[in-house]
N, C-alpha and C. Protein backbone atom coordinates (compact mmCIF):
# COMPACT_ATOMS: atom_id res chain seq x y z
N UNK A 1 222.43 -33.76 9.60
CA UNK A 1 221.97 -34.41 8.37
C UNK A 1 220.51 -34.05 8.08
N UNK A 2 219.42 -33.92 8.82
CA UNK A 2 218.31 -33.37 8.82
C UNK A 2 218.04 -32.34 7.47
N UNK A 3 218.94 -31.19 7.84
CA UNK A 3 219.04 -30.21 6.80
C UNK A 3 219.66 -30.62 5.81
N UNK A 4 220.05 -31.40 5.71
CA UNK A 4 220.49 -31.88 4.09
C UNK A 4 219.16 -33.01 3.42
N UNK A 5 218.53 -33.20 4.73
CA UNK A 5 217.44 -34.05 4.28
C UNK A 5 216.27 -33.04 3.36
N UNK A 6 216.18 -32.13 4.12
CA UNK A 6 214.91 -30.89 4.13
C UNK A 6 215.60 -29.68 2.76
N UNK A 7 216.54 -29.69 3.02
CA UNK A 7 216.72 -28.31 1.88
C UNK A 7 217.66 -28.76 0.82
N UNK A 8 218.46 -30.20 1.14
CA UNK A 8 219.66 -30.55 0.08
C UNK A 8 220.72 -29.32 -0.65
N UNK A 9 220.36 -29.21 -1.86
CA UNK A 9 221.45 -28.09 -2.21
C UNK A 9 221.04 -26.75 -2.72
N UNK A 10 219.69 -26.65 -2.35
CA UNK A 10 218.54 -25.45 -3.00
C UNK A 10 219.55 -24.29 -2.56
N UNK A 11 219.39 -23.91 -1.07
CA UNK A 11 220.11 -22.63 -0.59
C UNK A 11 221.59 -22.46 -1.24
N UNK A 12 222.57 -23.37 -1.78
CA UNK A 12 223.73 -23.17 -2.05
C UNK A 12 223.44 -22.43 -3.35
N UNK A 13 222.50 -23.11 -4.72
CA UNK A 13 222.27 -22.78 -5.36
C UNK A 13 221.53 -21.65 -5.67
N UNK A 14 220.74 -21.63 -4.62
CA UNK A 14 220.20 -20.02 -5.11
C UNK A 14 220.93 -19.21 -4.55
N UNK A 15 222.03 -18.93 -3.82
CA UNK A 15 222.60 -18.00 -3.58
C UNK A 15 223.46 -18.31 -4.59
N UNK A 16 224.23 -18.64 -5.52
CA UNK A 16 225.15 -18.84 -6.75
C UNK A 16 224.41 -18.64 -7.81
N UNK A 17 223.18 -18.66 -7.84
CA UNK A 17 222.18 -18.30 -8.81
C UNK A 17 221.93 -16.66 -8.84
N UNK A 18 221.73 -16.03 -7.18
CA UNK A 18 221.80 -14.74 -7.51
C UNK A 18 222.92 -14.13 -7.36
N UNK A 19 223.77 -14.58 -7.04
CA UNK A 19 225.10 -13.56 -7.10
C UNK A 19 225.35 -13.82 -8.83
N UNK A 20 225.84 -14.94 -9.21
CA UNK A 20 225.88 -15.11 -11.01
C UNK A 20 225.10 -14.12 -11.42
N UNK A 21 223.57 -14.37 -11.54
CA UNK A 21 222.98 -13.47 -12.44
C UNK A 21 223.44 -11.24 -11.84
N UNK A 22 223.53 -11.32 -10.63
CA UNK A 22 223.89 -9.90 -10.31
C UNK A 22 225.42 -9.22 -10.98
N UNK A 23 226.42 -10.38 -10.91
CA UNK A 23 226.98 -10.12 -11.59
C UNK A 23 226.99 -9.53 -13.27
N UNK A 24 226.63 -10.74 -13.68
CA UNK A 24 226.23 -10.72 -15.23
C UNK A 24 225.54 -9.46 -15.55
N UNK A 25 224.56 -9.01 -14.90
CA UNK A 25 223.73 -8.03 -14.89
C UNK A 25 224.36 -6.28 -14.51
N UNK A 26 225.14 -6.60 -14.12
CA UNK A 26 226.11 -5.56 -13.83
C UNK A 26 226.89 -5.23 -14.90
N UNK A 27 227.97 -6.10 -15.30
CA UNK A 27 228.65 -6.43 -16.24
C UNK A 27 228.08 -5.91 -17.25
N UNK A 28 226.85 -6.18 -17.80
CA UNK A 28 226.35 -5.77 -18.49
C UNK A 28 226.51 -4.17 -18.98
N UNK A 29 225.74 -3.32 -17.70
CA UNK A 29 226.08 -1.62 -17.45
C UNK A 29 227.55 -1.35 -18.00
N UNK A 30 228.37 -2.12 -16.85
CA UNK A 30 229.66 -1.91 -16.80
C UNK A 30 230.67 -1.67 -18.03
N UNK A 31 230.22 -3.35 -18.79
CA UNK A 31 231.03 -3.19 -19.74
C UNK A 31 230.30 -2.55 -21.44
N UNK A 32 229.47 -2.17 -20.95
CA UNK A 32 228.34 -1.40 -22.40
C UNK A 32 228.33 -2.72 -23.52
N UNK A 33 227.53 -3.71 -22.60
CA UNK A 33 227.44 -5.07 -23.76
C UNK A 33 226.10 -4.52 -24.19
N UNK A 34 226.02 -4.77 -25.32
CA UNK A 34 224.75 -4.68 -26.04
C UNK A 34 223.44 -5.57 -25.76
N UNK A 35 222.11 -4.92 -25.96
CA UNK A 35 221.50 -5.61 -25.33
C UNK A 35 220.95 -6.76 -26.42
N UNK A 36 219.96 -7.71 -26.49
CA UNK A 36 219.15 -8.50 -26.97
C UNK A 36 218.37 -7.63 -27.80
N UNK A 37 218.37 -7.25 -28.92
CA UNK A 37 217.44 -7.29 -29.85
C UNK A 37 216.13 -7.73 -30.14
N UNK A 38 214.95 -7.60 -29.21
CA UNK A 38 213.70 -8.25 -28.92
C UNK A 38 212.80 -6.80 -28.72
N UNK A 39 211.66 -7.20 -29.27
CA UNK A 39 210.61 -6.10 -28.75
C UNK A 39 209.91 -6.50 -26.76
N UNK A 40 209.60 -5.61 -26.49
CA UNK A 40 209.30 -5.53 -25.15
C UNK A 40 208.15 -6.50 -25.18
N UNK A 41 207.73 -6.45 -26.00
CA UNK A 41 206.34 -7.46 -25.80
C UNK A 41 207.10 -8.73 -25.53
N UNK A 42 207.51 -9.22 -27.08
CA UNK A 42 207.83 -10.55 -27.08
C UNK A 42 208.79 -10.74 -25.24
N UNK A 43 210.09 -10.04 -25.04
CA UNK A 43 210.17 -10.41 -23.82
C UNK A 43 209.36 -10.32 -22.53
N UNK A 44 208.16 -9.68 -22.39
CA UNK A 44 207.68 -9.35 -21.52
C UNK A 44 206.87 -10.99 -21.63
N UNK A 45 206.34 -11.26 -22.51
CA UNK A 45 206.02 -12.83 -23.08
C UNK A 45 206.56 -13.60 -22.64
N UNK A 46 207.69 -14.04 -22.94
CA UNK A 46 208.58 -14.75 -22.42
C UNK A 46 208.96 -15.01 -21.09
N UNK A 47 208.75 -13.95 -20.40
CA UNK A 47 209.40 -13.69 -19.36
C UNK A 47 208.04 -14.20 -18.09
N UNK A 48 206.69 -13.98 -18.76
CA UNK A 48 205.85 -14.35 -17.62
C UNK A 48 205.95 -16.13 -18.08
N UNK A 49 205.60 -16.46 -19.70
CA UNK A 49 205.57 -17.77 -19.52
C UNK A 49 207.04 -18.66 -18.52
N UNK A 50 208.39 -17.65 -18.77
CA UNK A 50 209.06 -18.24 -17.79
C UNK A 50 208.47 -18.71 -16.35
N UNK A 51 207.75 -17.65 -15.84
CA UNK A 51 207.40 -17.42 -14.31
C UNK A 51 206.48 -19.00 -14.45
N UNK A 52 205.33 -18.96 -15.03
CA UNK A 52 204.57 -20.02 -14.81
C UNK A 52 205.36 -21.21 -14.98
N UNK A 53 206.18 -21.54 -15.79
CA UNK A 53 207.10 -22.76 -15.66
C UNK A 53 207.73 -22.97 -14.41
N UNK A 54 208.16 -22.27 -14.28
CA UNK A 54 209.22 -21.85 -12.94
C UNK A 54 207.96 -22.33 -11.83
N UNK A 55 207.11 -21.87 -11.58
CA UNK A 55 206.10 -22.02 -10.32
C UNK A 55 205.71 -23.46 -10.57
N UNK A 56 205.70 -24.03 -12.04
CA UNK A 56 204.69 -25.18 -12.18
C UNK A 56 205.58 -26.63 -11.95
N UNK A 57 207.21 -26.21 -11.98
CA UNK A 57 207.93 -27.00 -11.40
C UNK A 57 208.21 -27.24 -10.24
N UNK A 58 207.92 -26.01 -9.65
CA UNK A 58 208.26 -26.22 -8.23
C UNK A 58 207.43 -26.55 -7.52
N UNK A 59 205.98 -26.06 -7.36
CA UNK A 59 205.08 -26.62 -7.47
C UNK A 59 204.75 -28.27 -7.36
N UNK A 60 204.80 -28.94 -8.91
CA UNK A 60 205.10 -30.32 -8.99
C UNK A 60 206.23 -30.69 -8.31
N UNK A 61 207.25 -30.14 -7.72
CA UNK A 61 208.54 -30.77 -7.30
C UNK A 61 207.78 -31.27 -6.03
N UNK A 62 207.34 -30.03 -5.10
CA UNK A 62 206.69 -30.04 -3.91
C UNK A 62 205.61 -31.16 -3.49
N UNK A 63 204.80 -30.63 -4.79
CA UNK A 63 203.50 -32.10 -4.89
C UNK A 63 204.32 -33.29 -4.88
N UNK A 64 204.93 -33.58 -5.60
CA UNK A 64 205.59 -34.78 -6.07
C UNK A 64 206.29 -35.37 -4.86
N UNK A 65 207.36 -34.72 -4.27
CA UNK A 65 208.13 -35.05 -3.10
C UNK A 65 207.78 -33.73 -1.91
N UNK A 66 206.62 -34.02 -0.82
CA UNK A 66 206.14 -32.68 0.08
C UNK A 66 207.58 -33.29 1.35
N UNK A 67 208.10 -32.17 1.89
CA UNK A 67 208.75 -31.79 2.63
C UNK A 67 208.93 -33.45 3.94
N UNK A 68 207.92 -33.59 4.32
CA UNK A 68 207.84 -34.62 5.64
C UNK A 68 208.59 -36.01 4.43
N UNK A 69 208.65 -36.59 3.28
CA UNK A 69 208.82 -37.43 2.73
C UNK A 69 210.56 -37.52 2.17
N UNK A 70 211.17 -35.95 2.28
CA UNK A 70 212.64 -36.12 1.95
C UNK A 70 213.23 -36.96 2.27
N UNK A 71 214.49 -37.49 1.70
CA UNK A 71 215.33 -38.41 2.32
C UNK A 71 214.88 -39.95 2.89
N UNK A 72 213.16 -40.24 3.04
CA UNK A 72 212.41 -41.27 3.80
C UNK A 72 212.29 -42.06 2.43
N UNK A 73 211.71 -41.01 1.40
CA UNK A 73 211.06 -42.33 0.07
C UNK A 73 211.82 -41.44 -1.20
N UNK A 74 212.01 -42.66 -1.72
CA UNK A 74 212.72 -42.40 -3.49
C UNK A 74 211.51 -42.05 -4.50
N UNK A 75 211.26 -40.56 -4.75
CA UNK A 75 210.26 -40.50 -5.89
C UNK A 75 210.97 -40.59 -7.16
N UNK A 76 210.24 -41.35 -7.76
CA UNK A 76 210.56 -41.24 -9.38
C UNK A 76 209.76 -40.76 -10.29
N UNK A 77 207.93 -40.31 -10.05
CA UNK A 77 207.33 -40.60 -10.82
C UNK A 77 206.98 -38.92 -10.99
N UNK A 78 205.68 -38.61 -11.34
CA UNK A 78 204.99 -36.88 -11.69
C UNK A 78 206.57 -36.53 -12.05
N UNK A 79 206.92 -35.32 -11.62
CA UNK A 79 207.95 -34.16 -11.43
C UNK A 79 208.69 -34.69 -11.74
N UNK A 80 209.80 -35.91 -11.02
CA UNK A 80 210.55 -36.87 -10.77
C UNK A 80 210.91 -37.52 -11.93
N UNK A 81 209.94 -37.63 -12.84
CA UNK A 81 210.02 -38.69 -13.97
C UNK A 81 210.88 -38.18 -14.81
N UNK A 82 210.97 -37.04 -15.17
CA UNK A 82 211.61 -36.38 -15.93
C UNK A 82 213.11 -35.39 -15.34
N UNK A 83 212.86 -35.10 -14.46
CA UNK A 83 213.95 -34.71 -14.33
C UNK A 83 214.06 -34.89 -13.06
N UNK A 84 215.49 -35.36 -12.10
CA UNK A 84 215.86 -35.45 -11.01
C UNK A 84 215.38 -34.44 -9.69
N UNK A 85 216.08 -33.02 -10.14
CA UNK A 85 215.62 -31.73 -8.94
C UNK A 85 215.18 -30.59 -10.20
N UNK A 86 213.76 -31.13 -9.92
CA UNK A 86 212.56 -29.92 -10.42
C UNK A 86 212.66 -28.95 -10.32
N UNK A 87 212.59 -28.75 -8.83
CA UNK A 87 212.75 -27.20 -7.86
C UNK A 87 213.88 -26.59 -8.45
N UNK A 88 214.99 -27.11 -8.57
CA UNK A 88 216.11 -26.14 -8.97
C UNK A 88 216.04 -26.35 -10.54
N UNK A 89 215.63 -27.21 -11.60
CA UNK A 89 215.49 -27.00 -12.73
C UNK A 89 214.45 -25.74 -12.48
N UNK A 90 213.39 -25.96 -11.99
CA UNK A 90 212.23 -24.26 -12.57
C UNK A 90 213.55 -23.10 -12.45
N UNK A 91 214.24 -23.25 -11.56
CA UNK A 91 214.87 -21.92 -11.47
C UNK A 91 216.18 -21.73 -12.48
N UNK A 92 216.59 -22.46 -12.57
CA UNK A 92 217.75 -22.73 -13.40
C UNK A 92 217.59 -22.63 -15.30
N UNK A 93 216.46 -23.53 -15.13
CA UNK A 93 215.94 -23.84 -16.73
C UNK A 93 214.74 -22.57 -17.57
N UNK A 94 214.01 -22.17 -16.37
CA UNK A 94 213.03 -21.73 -16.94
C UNK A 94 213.45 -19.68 -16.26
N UNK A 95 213.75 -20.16 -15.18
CA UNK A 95 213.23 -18.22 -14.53
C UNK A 95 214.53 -17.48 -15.34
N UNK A 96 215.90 -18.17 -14.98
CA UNK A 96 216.94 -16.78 -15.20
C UNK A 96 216.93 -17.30 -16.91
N UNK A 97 216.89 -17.64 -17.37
CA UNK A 97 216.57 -17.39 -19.11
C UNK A 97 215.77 -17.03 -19.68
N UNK A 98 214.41 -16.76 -18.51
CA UNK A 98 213.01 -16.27 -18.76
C UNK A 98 213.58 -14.28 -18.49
N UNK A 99 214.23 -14.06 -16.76
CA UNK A 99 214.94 -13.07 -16.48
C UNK A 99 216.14 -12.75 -18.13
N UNK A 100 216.50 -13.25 -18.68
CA UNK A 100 217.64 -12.43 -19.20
C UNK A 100 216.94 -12.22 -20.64
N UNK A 101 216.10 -12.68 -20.75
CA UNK A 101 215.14 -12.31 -21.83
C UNK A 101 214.44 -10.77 -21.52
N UNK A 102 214.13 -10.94 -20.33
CA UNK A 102 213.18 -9.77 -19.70
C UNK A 102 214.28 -8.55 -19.66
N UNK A 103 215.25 -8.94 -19.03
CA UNK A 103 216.49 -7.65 -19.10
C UNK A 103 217.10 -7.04 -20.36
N UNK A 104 217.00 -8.12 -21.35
CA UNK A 104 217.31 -8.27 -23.07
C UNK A 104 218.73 -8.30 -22.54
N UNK A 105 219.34 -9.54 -21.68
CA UNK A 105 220.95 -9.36 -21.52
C UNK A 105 221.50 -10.96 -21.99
N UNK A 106 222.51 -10.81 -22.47
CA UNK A 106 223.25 -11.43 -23.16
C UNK A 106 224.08 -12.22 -21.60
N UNK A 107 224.15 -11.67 -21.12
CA UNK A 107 225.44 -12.01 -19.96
C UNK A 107 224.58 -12.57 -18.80
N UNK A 108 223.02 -11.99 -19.01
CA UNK A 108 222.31 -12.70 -17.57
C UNK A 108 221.46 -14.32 -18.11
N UNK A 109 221.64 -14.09 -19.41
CA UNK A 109 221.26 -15.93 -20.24
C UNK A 109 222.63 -16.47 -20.19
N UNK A 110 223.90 -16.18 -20.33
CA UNK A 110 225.22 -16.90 -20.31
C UNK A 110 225.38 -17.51 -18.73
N UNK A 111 224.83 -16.80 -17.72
CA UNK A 111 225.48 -16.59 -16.45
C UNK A 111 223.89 -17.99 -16.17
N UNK A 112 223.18 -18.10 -16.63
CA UNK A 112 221.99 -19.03 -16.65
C UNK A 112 222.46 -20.05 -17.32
N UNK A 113 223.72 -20.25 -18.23
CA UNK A 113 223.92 -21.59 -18.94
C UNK A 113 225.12 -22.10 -17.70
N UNK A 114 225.77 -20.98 -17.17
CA UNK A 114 227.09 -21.37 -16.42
C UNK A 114 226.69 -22.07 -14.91
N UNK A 115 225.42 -21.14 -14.61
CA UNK A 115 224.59 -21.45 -13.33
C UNK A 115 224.05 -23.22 -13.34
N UNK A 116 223.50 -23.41 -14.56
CA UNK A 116 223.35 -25.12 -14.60
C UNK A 116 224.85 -26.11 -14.50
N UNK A 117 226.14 -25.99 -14.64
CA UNK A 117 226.67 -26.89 -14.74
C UNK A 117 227.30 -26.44 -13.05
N UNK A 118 227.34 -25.24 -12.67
CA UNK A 118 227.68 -24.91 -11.38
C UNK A 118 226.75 -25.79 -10.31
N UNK A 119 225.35 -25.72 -10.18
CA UNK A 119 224.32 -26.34 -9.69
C UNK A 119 224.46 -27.79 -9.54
N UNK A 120 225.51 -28.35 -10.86
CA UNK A 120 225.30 -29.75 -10.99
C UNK A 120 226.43 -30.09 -10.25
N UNK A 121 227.20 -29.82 -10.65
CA UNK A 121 228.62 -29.49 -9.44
C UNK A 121 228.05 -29.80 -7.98
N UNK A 122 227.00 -28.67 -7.47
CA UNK A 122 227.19 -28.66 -6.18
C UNK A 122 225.96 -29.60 -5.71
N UNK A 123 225.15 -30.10 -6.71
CA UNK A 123 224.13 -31.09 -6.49
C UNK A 123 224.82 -32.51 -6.01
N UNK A 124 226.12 -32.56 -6.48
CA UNK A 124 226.72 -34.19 -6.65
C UNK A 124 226.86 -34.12 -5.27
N UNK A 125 226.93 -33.54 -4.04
CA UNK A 125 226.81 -33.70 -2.86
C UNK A 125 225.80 -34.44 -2.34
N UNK A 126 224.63 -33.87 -3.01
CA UNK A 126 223.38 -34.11 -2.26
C UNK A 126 222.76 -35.98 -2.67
N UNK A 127 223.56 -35.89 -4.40
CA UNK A 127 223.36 -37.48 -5.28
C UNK A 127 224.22 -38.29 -3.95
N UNK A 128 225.04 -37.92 -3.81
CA UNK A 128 225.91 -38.95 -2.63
C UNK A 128 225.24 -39.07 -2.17
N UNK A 129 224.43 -38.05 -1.32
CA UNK A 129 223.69 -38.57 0.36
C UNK A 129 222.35 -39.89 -0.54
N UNK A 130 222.01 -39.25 -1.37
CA UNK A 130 220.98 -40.47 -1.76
C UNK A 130 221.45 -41.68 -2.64
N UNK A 131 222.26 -41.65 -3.16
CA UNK A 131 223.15 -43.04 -3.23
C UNK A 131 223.39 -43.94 -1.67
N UNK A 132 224.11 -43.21 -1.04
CA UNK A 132 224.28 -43.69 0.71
C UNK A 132 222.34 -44.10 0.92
N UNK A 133 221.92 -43.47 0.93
CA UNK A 133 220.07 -43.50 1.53
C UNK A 133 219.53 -45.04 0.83
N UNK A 134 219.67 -44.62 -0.69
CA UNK A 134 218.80 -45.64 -1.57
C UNK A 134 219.08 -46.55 -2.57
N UNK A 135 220.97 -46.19 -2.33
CA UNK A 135 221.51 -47.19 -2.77
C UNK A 135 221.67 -47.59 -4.42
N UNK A 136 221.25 -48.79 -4.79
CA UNK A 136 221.30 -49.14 -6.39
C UNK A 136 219.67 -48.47 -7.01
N UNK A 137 219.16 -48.11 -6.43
CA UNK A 137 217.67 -47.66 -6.97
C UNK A 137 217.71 -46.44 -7.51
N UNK A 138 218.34 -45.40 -6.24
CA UNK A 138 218.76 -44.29 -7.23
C UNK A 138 220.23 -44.21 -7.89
N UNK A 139 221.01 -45.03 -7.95
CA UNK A 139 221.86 -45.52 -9.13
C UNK A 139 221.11 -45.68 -10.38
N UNK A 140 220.02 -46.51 -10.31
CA UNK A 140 219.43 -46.88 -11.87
C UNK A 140 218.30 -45.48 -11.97
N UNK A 141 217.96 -44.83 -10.97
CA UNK A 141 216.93 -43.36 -11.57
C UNK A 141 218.03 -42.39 -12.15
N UNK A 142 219.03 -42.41 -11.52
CA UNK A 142 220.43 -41.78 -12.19
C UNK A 142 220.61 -41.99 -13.56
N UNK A 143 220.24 -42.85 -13.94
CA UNK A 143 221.17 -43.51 -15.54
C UNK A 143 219.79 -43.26 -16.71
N UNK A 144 218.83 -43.22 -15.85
CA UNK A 144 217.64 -43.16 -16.66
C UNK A 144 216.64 -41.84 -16.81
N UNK A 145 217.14 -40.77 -15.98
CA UNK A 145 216.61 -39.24 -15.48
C UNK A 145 217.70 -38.45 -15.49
N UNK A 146 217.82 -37.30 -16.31
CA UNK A 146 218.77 -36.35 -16.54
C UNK A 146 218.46 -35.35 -15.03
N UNK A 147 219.70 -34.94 -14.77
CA UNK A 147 219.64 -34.06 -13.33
C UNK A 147 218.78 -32.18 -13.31
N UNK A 148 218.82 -31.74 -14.44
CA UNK A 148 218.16 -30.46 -14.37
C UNK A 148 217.31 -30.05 -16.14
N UNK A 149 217.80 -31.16 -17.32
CA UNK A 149 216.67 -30.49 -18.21
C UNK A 149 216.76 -31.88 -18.87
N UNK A 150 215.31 -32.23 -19.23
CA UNK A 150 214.88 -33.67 -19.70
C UNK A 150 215.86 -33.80 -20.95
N UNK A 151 216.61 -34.99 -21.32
CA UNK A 151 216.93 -35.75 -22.11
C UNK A 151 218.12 -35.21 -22.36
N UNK A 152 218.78 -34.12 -21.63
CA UNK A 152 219.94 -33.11 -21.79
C UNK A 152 220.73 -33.53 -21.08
N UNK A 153 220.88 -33.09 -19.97
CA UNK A 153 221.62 -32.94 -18.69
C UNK A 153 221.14 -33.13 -17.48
C-alpha cells in the first residue's frame, strides 16, 4: 500500500499517456491524416506556454501535497482547490494538447481528449483508497472539485 500512497495512479497513466499519444502519432504517418493548419510560430507558442503550465502544475501539485504528506493529510487548498490530481491534469490538460499542437496532429489532440477519460477510469482506484483513508471529507472535496480540468471534469 505504501506505493499507492507515494505514486497513486501517475505511472499507470503516463505509460497510457505515452503509448496513446505514440500511437496517434504514428497513425498519423501511417494513415496520411492531414496535418493542423497552424503556422510554426503560433504552435511553437503554444507548445512552450503548454510546457510552463504543465511544470506550474506539477510543481504546485508537489508544493501543495510534498511526497512525505501522501495518503497522511487531505489537501484541499493551492493546487488542490481546483482540481483533484494536478500532476496528472499538467500532463493530461496542458502538455499532450500543447504536444499535438507542436506536431500540428489531429490524432495526437484526439488521443489527449481519450487519454483524460482513460486517466479518470484508472484514477477511480486511487479515489477508493482515499475514500477508505478520509472517508466523508474527501466524499464532499469530490462533489465540490472536478478530477482533472476545473469546473469540467
Amino acid at each position: 500500500m505504501e506505493s499507492k500512497r507515494l505514486f497513486g495512479s501517475g505511472p499507470k497513466c503516463l505509460i497510457t499517456g505515452i503509448i496513446l499519444v505514440l500511437i496517434a502519432y504514428f497513425l498519423d504517418s501511417f494513415l496520411s491524416i492531414p496535418r493542423i493548419h497552424i503556422p510554426n510560430a503560433s504552435a511553437n507558442i503554444i507548445f512552450i506556454i503548454s510546457i510552463i503550465l504543465t511544470i506550474s502544475l506539477i510543481v504546485g501539485g508537489f508544493i501543495s501535497l510534498p511526497v512525505n504528506k501522501r495518503g497522511k493529510e487531505l489537501v484541499t487548498n493551492k493546487a488542490f482547490k481546483y482540481i483533484r490530481h494536478p500532476i496528472y491534469a499538467g500532463l493530461l490538460d496542458f502538455f499532450v494538447f500543447g504536444l499535438g499542437f507542436y506536431l500540428k496532429s489531429y490524432t495526437v489532440i484526439i488521443a489527449g481528449i481519450v487519454l483524460i477519460f482513460v486517466c479518470g477510469k484508472i484514477v477511480d482506484s486511487e479515489e477508493r483508497y482515499l475514500i477508505e483513508r478520509f472517508g466523508h471529507k474527501y466524499r464532499d472535496y469530490q462533489r465540490t472539485t472536478k478530477k482533472f480540468i476545473p469546473w469540467v471534469y
